[in-house]
C-alpha atoms as a PDB file:
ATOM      1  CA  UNK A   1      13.793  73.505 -54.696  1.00  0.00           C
ATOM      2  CA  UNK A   2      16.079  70.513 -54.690  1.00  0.00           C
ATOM      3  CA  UNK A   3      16.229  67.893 -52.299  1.00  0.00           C
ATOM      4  CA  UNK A   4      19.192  66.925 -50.810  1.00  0.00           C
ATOM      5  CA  UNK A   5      20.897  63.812 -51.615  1.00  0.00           C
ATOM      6  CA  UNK A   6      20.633  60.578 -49.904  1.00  0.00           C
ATOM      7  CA  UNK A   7      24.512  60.668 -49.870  1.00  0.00           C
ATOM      8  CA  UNK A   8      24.587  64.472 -48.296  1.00  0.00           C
ATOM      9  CA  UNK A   9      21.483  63.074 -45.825  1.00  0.00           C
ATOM     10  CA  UNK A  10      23.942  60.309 -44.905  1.00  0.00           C
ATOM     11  CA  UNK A  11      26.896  62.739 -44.711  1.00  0.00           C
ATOM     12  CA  UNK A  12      25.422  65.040 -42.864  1.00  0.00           C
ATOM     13  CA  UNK A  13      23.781  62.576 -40.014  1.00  0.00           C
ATOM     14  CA  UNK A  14      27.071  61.072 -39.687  1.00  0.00           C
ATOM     15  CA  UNK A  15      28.826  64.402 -38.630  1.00  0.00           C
ATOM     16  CA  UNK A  16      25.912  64.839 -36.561  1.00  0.00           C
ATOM     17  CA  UNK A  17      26.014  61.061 -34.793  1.00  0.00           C
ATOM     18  CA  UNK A  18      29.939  61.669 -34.488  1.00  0.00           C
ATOM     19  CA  UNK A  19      29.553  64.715 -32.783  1.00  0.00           C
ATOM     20  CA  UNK A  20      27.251  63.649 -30.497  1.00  0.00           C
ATOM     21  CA  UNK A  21      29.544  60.924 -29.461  1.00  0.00           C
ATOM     22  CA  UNK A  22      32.394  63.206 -28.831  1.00  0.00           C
ATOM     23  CA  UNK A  23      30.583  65.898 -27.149  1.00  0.00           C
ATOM     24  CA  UNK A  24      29.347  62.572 -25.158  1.00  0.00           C
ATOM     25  CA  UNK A  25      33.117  61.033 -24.467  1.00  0.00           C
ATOM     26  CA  UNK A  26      34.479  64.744 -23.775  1.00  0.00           C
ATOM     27  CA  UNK A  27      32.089  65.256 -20.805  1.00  0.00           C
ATOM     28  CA  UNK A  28      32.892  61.245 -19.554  1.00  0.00           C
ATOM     29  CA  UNK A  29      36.382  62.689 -19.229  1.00  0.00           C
ATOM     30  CA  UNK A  30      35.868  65.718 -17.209  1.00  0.00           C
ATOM     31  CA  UNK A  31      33.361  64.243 -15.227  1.00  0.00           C
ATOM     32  CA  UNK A  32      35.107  61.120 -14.299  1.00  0.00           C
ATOM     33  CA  UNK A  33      38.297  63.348 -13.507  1.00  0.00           C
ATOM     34  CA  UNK A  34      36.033  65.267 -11.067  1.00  0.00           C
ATOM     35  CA  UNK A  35      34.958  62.351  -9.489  1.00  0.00           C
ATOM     36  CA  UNK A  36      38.271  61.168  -9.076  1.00  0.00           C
ATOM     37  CA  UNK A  37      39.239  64.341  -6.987  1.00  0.00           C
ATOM     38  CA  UNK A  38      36.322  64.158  -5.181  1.00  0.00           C
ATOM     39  CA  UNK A  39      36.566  60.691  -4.035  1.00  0.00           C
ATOM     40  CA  UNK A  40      40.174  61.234  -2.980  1.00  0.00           C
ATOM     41  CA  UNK A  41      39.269  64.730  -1.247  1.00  0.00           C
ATOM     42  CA  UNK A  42      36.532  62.551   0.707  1.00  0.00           C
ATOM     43  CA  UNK A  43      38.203  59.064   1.103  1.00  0.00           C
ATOM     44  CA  UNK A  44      42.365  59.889   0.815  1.00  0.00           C
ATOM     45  CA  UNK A  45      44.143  56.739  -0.021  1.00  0.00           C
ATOM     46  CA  UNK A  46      45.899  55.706   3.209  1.00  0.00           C
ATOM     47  CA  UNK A  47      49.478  53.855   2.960  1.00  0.00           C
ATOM     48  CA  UNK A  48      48.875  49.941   3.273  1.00  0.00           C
ATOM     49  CA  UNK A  49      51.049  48.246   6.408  1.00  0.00           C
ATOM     50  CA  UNK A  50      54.127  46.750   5.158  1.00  0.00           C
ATOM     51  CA  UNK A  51      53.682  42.716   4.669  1.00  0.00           C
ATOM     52  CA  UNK A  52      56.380  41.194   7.028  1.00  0.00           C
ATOM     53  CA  UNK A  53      58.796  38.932   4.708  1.00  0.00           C
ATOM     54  CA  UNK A  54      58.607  35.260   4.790  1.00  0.00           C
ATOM     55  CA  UNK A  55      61.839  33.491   4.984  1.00  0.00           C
ATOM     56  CA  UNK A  56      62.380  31.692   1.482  1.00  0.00           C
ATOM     57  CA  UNK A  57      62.046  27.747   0.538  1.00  0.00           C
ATOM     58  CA  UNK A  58      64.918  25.526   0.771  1.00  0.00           C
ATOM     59  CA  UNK A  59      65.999  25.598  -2.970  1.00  0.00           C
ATOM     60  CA  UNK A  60      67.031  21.914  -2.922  1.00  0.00           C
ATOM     61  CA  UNK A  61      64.325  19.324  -3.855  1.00  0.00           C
ATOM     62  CA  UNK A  62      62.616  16.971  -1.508  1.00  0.00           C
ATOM     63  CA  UNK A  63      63.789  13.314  -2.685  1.00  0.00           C
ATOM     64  CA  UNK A  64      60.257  11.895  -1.528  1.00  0.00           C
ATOM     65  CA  UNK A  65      58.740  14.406  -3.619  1.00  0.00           C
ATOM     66  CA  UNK A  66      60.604  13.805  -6.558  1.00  0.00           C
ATOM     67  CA  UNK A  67      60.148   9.712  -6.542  1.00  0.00           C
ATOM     68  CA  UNK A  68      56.116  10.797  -6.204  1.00  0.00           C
ATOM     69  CA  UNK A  69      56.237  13.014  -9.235  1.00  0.00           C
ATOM     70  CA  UNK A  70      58.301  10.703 -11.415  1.00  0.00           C
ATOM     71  CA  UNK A  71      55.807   8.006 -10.611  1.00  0.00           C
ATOM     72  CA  UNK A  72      52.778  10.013 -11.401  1.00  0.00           C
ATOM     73  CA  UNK A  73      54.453  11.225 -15.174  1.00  0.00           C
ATOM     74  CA  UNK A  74      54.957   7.161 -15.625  1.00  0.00           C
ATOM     75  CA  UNK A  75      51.509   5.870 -14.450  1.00  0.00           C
ATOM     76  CA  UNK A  76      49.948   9.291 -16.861  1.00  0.00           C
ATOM     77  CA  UNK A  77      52.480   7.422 -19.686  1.00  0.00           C
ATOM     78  CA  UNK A  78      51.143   4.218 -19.672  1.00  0.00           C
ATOM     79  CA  UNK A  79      47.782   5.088 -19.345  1.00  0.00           C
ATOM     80  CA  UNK A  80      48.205   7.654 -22.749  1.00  0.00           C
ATOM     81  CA  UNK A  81      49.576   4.438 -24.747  1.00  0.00           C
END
């Protein structure tokens, strides 16, 4: 009677852990599918009210803004020197 090698032992508990985890994975599949039609046969999406369109910013610039900005990248220049 021989014993089985620590390399077949390893072997074979590896095909063994691997098919657990597919037999595991295969049945997360099919059962999250079923809950998926379930929920929906329960719960059916419903169509979200359309969001009424807001009319679009002027594209120009606002001069104030722009002379605020400017002065804020100067003031964060100086103070980096």
């Amino acid at each position: 009677m021989s014993e089985p090698s620590l390399v077949a032992q390893g072997l074979e508990l590896m095909v063994f852990g691997m098919g657990v985890v597919f037999v595991f994975l295969t049945m997360l599949v099919f059962v999250t599918g079923f809950m998926s039609k379930l929920v929906n046969k329960i719960a059916p999406v419903q169509e979200a009210a359309p969001v009424p369109v807001r009319a679009a910013a002027p594209q120009g610039a606002d001069p104030q803004l722009l002379k605020v900005l400017s002065a804020a990248v100067k003031e964060h220049r100086a103070r980096q020197k």
